[in-house]
N, C-alpha and C. Protein backbone atom coordinates (compact mmCIF):
# COMPACT_ATOMS: atom_id res chain seq x y z
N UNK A 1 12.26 -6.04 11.11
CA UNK A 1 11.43 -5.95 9.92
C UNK A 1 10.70 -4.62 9.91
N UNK A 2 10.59 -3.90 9.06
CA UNK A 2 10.18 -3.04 8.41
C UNK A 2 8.36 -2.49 8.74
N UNK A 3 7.98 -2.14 9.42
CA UNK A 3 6.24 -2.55 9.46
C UNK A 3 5.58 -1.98 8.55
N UNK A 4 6.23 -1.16 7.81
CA UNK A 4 5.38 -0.38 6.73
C UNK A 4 5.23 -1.34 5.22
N UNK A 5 6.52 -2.50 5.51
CA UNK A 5 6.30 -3.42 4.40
C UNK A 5 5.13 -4.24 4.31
N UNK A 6 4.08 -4.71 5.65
CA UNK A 6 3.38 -4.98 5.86
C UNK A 6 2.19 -4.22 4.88
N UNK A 7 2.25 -3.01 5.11
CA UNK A 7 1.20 -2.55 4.66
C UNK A 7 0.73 -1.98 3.12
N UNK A 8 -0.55 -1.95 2.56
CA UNK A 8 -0.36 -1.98 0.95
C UNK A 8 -0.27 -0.57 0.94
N UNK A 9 0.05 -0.66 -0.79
CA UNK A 9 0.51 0.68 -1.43
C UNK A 9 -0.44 1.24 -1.80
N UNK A 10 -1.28 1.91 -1.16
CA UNK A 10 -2.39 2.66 -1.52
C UNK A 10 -2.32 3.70 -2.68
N UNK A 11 -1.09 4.41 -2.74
CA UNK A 11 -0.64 5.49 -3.47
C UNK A 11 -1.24 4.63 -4.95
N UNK A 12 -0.97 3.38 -5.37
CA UNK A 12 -1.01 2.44 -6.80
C UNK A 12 -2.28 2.23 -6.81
N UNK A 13 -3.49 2.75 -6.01
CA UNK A 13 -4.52 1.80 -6.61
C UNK A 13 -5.82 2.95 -6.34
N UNK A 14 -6.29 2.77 -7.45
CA UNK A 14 -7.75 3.88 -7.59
C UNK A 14 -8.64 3.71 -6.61
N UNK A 15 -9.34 4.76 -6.22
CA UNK A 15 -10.47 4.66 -4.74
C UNK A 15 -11.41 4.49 -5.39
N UNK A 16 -11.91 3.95 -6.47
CA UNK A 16 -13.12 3.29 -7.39
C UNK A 16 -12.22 2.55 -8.34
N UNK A 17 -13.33 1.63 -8.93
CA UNK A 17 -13.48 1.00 -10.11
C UNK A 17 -13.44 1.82 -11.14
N UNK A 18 -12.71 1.84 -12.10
CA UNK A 18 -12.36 2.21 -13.31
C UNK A 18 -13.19 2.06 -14.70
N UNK A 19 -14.14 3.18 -14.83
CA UNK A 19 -15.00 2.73 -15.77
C UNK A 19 -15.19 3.60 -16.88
N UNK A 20 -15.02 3.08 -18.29
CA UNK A 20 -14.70 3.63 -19.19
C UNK A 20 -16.82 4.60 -19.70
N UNK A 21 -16.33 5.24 -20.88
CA UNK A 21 -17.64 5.71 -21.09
C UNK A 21 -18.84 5.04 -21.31
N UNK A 22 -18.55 3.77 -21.84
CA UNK A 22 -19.66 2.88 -22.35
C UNK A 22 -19.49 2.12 -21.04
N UNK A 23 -19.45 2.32 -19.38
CA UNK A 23 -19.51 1.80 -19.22
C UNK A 23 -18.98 0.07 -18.86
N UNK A 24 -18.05 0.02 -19.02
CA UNK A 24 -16.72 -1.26 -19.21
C UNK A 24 -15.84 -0.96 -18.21
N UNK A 25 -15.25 -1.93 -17.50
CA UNK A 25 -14.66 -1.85 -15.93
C UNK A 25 -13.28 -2.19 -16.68
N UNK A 26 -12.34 -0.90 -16.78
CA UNK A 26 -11.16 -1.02 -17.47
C UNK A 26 -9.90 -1.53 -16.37
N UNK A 27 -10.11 -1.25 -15.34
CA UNK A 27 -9.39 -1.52 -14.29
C UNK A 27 -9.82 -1.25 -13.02
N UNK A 28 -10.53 -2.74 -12.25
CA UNK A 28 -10.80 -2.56 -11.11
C UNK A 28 -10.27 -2.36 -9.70
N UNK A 29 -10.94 -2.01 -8.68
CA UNK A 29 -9.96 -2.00 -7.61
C UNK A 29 -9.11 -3.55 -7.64
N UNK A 30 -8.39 -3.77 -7.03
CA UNK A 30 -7.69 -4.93 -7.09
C UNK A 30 -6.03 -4.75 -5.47
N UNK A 31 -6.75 -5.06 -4.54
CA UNK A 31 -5.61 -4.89 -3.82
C UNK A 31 -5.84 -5.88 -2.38
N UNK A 32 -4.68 -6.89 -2.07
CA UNK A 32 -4.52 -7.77 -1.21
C UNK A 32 -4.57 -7.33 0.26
N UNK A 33 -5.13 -7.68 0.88
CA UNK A 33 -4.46 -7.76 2.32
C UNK A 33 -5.02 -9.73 2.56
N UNK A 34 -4.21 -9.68 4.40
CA UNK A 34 -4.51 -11.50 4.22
C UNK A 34 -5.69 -12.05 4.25
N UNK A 35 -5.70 -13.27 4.50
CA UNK A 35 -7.51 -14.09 4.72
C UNK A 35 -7.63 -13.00 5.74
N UNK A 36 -8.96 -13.02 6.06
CA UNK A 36 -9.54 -12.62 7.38
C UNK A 36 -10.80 -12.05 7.99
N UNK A 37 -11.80 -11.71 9.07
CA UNK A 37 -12.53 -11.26 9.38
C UNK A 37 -12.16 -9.17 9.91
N UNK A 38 -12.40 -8.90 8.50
CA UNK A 38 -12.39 -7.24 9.46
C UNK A 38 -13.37 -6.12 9.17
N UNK A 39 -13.29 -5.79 10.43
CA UNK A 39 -14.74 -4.20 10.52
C UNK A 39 -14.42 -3.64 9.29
N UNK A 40 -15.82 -3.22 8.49
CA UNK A 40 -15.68 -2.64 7.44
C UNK A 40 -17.22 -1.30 7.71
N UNK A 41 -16.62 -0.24 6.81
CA UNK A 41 -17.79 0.62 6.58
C UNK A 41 -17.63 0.99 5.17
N UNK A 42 -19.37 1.43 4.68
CA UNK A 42 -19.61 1.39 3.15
C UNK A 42 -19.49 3.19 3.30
N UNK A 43 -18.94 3.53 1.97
CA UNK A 43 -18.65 4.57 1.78
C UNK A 43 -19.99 4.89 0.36
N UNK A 44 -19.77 4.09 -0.64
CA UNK A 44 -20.51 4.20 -1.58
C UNK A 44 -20.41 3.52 -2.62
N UNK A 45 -21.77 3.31 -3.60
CA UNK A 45 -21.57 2.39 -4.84
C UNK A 45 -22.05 3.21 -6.06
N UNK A 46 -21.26 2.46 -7.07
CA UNK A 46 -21.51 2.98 -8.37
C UNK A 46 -22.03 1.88 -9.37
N UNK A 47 -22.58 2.28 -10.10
CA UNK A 47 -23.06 1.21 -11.46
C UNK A 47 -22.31 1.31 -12.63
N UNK A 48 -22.03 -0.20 -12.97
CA UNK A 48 -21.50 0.06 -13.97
C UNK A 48 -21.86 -1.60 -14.81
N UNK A 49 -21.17 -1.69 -16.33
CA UNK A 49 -21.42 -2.81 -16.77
C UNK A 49 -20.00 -3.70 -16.89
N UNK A 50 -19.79 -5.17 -16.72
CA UNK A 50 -18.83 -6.28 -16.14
C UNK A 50 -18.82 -7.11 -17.38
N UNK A 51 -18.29 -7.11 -18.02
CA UNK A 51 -18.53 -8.16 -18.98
C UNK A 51 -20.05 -8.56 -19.40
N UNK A 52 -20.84 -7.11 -20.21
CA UNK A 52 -21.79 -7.19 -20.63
C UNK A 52 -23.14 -7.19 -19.07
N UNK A 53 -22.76 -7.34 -18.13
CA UNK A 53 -24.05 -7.12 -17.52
C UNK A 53 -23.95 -6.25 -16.67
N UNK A 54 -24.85 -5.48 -15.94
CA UNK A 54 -25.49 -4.75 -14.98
C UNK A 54 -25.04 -4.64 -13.49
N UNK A 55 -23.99 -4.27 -13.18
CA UNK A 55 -23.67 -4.40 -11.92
C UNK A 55 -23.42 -3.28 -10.76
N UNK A 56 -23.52 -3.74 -9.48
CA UNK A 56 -23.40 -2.39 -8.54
C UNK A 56 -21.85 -2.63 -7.68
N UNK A 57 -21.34 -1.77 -7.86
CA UNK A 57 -19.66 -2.25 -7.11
C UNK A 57 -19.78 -0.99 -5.87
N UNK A 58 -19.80 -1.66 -4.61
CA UNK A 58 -19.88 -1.35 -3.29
C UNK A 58 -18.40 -0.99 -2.46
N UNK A 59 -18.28 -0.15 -2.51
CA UNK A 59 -16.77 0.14 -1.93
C UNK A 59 -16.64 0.09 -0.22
N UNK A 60 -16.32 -0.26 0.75
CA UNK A 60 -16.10 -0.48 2.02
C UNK A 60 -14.45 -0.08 2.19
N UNK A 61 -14.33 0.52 3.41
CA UNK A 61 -13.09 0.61 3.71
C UNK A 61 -12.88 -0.14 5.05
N UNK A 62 -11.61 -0.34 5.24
CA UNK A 62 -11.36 -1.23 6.68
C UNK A 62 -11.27 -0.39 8.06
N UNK A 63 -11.44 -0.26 8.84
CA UNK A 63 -11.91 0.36 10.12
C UNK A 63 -11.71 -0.70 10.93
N UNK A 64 -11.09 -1.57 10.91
CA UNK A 64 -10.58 -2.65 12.02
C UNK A 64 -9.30 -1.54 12.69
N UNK A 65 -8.83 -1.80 13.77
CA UNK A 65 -7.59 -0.79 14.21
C UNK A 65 -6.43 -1.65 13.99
N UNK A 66 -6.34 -1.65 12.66
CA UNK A 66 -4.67 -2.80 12.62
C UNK A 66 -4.05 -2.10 11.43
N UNK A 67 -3.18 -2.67 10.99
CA UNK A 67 -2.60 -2.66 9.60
C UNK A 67 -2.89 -2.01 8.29
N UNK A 68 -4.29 -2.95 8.23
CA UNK A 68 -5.15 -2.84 7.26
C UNK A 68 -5.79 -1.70 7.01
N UNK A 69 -6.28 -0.77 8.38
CA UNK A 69 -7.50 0.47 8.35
C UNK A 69 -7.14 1.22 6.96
N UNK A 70 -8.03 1.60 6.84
CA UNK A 70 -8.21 2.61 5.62
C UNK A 70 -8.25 1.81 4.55
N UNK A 71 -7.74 0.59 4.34
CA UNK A 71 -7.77 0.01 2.88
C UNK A 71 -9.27 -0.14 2.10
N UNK A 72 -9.33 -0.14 1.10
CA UNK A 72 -10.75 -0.05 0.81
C UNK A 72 -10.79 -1.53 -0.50
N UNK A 73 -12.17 -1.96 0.03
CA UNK A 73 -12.44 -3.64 -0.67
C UNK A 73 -13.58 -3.31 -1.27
N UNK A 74 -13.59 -3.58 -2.41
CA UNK A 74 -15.22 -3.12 -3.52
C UNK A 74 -15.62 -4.84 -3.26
N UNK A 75 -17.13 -4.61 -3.18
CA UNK A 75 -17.64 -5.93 -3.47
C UNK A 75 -19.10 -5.84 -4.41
N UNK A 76 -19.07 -7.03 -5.64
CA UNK A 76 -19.68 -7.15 -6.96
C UNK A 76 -21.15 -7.44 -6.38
N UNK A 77 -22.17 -6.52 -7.02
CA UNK A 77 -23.12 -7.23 -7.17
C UNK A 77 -23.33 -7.11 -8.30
N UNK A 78 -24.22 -8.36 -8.84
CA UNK A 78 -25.28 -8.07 -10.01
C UNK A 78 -26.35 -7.97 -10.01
N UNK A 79 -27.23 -7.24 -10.49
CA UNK A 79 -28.52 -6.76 -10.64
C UNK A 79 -29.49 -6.33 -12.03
N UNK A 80 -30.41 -6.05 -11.69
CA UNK A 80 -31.65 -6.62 -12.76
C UNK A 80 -30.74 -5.51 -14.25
N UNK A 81 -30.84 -4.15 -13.67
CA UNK A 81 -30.23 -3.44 -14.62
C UNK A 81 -30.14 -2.03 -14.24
N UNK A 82 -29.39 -1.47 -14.69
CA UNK A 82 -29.09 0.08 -14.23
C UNK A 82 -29.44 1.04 -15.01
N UNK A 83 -29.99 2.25 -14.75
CA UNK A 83 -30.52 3.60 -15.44
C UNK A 83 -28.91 4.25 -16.02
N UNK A 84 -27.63 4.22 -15.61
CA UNK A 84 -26.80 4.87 -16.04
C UNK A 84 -25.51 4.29 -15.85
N UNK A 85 -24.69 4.27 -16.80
CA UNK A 85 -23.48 3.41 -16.36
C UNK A 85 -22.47 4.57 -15.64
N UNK A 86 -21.52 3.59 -15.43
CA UNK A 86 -20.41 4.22 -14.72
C UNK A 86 -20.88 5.25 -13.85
N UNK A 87 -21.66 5.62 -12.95
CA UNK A 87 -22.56 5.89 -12.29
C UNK A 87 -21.89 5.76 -10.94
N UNK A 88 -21.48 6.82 -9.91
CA UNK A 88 -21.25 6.94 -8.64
C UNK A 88 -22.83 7.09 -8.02
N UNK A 89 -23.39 6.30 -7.35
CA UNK A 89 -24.46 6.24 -6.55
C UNK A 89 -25.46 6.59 -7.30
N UNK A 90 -25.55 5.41 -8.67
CA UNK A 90 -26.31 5.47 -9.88
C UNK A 90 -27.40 4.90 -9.34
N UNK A 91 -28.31 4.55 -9.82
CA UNK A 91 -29.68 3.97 -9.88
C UNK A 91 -29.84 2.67 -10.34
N UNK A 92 -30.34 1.47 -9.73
CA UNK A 92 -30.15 0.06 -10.26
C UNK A 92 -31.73 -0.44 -9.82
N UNK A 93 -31.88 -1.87 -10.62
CA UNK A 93 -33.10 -2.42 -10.26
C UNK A 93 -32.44 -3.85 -9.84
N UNK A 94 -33.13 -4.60 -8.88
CA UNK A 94 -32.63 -5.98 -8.65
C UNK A 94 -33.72 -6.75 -8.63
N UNK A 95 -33.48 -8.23 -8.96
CA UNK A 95 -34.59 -9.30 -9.01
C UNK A 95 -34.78 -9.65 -7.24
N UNK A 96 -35.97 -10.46 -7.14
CA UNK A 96 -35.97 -11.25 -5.98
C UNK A 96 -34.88 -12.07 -5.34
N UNK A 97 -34.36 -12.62 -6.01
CA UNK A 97 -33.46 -14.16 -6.33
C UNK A 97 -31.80 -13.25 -6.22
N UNK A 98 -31.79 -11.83 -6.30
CA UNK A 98 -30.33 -12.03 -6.46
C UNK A 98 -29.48 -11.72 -5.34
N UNK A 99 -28.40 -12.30 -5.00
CA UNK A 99 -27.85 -11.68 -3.59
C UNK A 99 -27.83 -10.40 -3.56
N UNK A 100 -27.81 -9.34 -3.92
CA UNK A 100 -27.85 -8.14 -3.21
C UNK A 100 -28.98 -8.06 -2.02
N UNK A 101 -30.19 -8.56 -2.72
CA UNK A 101 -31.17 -8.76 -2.34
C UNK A 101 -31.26 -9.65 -1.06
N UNK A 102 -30.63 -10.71 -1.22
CA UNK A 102 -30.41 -11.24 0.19
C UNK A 102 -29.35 -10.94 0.69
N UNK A 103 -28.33 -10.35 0.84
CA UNK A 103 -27.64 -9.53 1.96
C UNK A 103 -28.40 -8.32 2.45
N UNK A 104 -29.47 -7.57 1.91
CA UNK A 104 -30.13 -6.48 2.25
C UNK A 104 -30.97 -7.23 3.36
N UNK A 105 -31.73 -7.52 2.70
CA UNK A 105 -32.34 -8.66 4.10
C UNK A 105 -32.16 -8.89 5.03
N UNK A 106 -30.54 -9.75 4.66
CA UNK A 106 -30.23 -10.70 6.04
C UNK A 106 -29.38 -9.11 6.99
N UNK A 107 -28.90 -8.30 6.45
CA UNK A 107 -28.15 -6.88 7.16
C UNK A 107 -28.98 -5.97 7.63
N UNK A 108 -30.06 -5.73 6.96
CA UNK A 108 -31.10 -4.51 7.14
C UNK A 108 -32.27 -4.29 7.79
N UNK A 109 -33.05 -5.91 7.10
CA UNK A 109 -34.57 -6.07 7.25
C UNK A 109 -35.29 -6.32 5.95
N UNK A 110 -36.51 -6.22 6.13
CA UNK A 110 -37.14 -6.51 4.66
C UNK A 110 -37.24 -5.73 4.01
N UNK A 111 -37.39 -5.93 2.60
CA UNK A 111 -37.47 -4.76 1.39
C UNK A 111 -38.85 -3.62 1.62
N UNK A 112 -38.52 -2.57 1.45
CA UNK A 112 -39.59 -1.75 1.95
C UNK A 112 -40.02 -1.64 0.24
N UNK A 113 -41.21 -0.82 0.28
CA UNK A 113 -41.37 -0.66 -1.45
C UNK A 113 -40.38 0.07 -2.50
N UNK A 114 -39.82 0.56 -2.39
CA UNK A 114 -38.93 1.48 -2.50
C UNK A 114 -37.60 0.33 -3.12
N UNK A 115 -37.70 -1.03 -2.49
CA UNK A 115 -36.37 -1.86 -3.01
C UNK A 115 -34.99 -1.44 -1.81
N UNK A 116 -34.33 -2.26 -2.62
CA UNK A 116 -32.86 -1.95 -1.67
C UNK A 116 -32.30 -0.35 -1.83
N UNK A 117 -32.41 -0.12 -0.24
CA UNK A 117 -31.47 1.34 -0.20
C UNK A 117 -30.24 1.23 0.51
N UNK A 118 -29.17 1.56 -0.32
CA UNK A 118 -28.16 1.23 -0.11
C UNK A 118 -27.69 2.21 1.15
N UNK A 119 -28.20 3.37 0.54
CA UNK A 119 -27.85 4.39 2.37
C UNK A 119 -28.12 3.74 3.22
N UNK A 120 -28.93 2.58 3.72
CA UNK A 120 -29.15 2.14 4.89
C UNK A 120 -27.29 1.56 5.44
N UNK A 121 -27.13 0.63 4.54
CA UNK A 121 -25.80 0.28 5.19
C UNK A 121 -24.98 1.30 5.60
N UNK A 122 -24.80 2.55 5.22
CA UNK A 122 -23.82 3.39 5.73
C UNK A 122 -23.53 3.63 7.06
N UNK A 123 -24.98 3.61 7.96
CA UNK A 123 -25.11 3.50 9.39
C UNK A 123 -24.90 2.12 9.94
N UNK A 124 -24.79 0.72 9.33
CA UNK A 124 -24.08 -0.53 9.78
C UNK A 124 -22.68 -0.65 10.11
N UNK A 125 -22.39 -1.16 11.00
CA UNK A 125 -20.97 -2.05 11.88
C UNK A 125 -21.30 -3.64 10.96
N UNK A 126 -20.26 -3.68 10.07
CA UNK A 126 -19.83 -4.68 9.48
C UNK A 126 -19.30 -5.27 9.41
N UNK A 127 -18.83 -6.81 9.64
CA UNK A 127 -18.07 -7.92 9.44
C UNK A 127 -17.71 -8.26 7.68
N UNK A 128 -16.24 -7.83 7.29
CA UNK A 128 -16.85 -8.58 6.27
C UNK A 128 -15.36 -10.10 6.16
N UNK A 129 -15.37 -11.21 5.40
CA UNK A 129 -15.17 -11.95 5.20
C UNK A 129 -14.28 -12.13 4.15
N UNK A 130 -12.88 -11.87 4.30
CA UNK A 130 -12.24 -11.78 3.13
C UNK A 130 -11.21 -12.88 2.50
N UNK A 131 -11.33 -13.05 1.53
CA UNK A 131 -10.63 -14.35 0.78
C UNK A 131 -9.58 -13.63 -0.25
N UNK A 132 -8.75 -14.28 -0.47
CA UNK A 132 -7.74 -14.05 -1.76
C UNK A 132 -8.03 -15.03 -3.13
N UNK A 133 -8.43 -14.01 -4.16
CA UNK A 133 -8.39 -14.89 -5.00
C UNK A 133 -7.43 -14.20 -6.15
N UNK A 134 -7.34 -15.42 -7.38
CA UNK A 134 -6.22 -15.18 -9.08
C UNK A 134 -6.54 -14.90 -9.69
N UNK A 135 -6.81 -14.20 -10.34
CA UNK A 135 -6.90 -14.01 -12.04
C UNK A 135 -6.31 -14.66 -13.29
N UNK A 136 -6.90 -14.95 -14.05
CA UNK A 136 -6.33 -15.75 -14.50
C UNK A 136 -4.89 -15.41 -15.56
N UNK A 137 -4.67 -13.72 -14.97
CA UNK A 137 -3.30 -13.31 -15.73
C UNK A 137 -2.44 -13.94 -14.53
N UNK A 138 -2.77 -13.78 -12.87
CA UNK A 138 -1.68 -14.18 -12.06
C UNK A 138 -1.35 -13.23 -11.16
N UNK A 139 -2.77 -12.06 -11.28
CA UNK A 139 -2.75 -11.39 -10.39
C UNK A 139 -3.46 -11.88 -9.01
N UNK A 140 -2.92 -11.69 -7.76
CA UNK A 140 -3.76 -11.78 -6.47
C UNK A 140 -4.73 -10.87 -6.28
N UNK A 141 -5.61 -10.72 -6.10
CA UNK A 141 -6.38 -9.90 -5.02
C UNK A 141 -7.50 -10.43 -3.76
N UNK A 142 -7.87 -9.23 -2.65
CA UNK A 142 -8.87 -9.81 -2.09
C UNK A 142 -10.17 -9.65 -2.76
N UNK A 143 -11.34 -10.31 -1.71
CA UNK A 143 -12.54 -10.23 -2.56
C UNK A 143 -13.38 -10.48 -0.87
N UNK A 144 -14.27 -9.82 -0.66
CA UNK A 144 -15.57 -10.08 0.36
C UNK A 144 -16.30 -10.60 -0.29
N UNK A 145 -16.24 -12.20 0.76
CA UNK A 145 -17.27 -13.45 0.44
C UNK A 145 -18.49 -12.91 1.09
N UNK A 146 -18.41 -12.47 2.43
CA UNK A 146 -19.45 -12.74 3.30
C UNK A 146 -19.75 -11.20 3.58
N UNK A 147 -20.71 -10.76 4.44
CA UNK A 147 -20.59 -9.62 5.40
C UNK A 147 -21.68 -10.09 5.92
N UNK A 148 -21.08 -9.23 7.27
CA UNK A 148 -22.18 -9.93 8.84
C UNK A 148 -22.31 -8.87 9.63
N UNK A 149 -23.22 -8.73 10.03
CA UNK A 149 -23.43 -7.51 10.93
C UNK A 149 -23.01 -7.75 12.07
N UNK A 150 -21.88 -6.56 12.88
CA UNK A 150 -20.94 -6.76 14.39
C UNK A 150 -21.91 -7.33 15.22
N UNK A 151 -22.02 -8.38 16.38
CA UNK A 151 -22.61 -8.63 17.16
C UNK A 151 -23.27 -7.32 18.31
């Protein structure tokens, strides 16, 4: 068997989220690897709007030493609202209540006044937690449920 069949086609898939001028996620990252637990590091996030709301899309690449390395997994947050769309390492506000907010927490420490700074994760060893999910055209992709900081 082939080992390169194993591995995805990176060449097919954008190193961001796809966001039109107003803002509108025309085509997101979208690319499989299997279930699993692997080392991830954050490279950077951008703002943009998801079907009408406010969101921050977090890009991580894989840094596990297998197969996978280099692949890169965006994961969704939503938040209170953003100063600029389509925005590479735009400016966002978040509520108390919303997970970004508690993954900053449970990864970082407590909110300093300042709110969530996302540069902090860049210096984290990350677990993240990956699932496959459908679309409802019938496309696969993965998606990070979880992230955990390496023991």
């Amino acid at each position: 068997m082939n080992a390169d069949a194993d591995k995805p086609n990176l060449a097919l898939v954008p190193t961001s989220p796809t966001v039109t001028d107003a803002g509108s996620i025309v085509g997101p990252l979208c690319v499989e690897i299997p279930v699993g637990v692997y080392g991830v590091s954050m490279t950077h996030w951008e703002t943009a709007r998801a079907f009408g709301t406010p969101k921050v899309a977090i890009t991580f690449y894989v840094i596990s030493p297998d197969t996978y390395a280099g692949t890169p997994l965006v994961k969704w947050y939503r938040v209170k609202a953003i100063d600029q769309h389509g925005k590479r390492g735009g400016r966002f506000q978040v509520g108390p209540l919303q997970f970004l907010v508690a993954d900053h927490v449970r990864l970082v420490g407590p909110l300093t006044r300042a709110g969530v700074s996302l540069d902090a994760w860049r210096t984290l060893d990350l677990r993240a937690h990956v699932e496959t999910v459908e679309s409802a055209s019938g496309l696969s992709y993965s998606v990070i449920r979880r992230l955990d900081r390496a023991s």
